[in-house]
Each structure stands twice: as structure tokens, then as C-alpha cells.
C-alpha atoms as a PDB file:
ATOM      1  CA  UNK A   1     -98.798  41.754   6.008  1.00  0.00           C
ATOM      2  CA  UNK A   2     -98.339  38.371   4.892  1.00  0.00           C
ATOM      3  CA  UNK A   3     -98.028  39.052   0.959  1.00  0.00           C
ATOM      4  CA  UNK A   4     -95.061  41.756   2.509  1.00  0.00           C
ATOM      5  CA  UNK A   5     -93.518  39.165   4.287  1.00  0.00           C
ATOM      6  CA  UNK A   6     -93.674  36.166   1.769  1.00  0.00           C
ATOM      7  CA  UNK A   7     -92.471  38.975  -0.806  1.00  0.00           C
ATOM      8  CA  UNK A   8     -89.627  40.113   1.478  1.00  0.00           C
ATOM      9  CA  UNK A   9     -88.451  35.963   1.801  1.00  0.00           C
ATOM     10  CA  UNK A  10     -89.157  35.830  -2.119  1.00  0.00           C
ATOM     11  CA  UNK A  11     -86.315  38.694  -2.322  1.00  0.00           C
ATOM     12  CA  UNK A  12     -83.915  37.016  -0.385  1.00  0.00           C
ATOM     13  CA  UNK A  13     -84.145  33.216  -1.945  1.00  0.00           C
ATOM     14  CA  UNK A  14     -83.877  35.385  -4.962  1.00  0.00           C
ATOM     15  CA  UNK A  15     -81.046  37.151  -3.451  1.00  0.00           C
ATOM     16  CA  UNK A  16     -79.231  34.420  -1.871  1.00  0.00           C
ATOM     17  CA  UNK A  17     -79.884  32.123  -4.564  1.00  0.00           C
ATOM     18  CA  UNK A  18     -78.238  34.585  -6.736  1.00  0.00           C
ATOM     19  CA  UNK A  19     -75.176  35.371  -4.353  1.00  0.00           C
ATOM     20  CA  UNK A  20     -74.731  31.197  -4.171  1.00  0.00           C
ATOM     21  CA  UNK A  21     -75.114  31.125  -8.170  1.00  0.00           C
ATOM     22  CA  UNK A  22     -71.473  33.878  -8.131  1.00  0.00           C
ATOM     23  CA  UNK A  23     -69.733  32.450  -5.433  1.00  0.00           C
ATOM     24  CA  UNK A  24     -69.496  28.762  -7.150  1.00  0.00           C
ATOM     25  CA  UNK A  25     -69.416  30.035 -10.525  1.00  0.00           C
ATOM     26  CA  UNK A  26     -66.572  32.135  -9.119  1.00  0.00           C
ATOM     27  CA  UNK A  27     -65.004  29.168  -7.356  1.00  0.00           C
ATOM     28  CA  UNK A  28     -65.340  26.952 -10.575  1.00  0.00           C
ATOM     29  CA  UNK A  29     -63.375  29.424 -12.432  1.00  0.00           C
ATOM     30  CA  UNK A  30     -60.704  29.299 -10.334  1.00  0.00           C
ATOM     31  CA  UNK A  31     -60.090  25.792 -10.826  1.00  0.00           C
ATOM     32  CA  UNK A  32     -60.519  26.593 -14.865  1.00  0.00           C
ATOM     33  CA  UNK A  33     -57.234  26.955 -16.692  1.00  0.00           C
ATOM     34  CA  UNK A  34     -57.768  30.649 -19.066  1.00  0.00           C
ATOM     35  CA  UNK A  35     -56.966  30.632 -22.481  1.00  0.00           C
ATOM     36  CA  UNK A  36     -53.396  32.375 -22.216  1.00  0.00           C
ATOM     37  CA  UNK A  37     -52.532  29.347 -19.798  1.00  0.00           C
ATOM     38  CA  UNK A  38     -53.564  27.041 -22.122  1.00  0.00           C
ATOM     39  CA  UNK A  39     -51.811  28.510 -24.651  1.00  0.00           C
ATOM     40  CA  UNK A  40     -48.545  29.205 -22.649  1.00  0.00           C
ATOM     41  CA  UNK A  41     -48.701  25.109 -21.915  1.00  0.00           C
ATOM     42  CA  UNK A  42     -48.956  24.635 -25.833  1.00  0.00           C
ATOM     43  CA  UNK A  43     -45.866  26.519 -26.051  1.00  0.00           C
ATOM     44  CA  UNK A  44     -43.928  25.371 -23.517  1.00  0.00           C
ATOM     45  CA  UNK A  45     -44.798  21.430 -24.786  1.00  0.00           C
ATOM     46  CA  UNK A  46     -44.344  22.380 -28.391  1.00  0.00           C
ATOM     47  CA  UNK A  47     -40.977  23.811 -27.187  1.00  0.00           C
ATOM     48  CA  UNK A  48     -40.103  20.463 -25.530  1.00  0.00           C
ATOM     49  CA  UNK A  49     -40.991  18.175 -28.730  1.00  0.00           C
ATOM     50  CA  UNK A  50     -38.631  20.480 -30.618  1.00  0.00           C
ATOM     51  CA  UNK A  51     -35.690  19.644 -27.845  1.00  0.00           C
ATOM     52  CA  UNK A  52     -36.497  16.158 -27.994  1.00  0.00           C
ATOM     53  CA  UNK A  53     -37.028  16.589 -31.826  1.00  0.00           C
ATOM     54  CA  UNK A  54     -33.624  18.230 -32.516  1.00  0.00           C
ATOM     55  CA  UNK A  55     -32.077  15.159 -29.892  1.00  0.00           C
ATOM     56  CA  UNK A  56     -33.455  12.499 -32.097  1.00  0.00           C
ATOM     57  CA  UNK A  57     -32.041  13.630 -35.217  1.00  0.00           C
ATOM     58  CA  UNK A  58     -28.768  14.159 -33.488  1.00  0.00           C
ATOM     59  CA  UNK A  59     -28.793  10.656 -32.421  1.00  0.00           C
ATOM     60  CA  UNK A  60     -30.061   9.515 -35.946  1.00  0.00           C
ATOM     61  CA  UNK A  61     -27.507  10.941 -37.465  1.00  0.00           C
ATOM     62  CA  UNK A  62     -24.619   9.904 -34.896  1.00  0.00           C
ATOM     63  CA  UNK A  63     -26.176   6.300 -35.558  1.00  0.00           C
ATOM     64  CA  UNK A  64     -25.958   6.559 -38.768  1.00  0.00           C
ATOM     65  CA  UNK A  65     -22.699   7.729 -39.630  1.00  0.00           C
ATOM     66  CA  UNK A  66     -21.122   4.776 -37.193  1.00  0.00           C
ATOM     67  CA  UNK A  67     -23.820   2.254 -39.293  1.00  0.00           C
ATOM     68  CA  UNK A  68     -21.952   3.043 -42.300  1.00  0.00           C
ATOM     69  CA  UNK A  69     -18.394   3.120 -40.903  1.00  0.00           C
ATOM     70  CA  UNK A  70     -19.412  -0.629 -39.971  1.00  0.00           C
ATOM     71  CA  UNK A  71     -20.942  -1.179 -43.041  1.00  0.00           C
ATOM     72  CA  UNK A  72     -17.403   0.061 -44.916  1.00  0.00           C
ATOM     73  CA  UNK A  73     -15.469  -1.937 -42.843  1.00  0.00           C
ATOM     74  CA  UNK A  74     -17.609  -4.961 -43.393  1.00  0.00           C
ATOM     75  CA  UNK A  75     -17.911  -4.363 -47.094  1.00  0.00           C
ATOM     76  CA  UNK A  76     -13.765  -4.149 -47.104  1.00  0.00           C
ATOM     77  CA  UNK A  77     -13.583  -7.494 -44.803  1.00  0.00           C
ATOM     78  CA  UNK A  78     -15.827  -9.110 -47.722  1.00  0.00           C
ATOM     79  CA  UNK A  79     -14.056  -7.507 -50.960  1.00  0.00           C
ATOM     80  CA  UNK A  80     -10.876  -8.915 -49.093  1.00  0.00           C
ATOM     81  CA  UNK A  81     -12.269 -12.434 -48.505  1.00  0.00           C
ATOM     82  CA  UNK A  82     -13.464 -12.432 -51.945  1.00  0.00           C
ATOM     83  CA  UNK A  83     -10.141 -11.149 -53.565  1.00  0.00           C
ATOM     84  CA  UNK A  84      -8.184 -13.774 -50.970  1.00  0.00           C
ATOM     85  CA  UNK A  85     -10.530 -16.871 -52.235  1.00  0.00           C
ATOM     86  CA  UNK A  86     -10.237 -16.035 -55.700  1.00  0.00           C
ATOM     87  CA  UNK A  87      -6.789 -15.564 -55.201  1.00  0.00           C
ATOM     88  CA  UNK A  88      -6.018 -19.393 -54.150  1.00  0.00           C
ATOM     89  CA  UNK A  89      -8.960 -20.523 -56.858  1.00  0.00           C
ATOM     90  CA  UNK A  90      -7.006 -18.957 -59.993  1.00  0.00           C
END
């Protein structure tokens, strides 16, 4: 009777150790992001750097294009200065 009843309490540590084991691993693996969520993330933030990407370059070039209308108007100011102070040297 007593190797019955120390097998029947074997069985259910075995048993509830068991059903403890699924309910955390199942628990855990909620809290686990799955590989098509990680992937849609990658996406959506490669998506984003493009935006921003395509933003920069718009901005680069915006900057640029006034950079060199300064620059012209500048280099006209100087050719000007340069052409007056000749001008009263000669």
C-alpha cells in the first residue's frame, strides 16, 4: 500500500510539475515577440529611415542650391570690388 501511494504522489509531482513546466513556458511566450513581428518592426523602421532618408536629401539639396546662390552673389560682390579697385589703380 505504501509503494501504491508514494507511486500515485510520484505521478502527480510528475504531473503537476509537468502542467507548471506548460503553463510558464506558455506564459513566457506570450511576452516573446514571433519572428513575423520582428520582422514586420524591421519593416516598418526600415520604412521610416527611408522617409527620413528621402527628407535629408531634400533638405541637402534645398541647402545646397541656396549655398551656391550665396556663393554667386558673393563671388559677383568680389569680381566687382576687384574690377572697381583696379579701376581707380589704372
Amino acid at each position: 500500500m505504501v509503494k501504491s501511494l508514494e507511486a500515485v504522489i510520484g505521478d502527480e509531482v510528475v504531473n503537476k510539475w509537468h502542467q507548471t513546466k506548460e503553463e510558464l513556458k506558455t506564459e513566457l511566450l506570450k511576452e516573446v515577440p514571433t519572428k513575423r513581428e520582428l520582422e514586420n518592426v524591421r519593416l516598418e523602421i526600415l520604412g521610416r529611415m527611408d522617409m527620413d532618408k528621402a527628407e535629408l536629401l531634400g533638405i541637402i539639396k534645398q541647402n545646397k542650391v541656396e549655398l551656391e546662390g550665396k556663393i554667386e552673389k558673393l563671388n559677383q560682390k568680389f569680381n566687382f570690388m576687384i574690377i572697381s579697385l583696379l579701376s581707380k589703380i589704372i
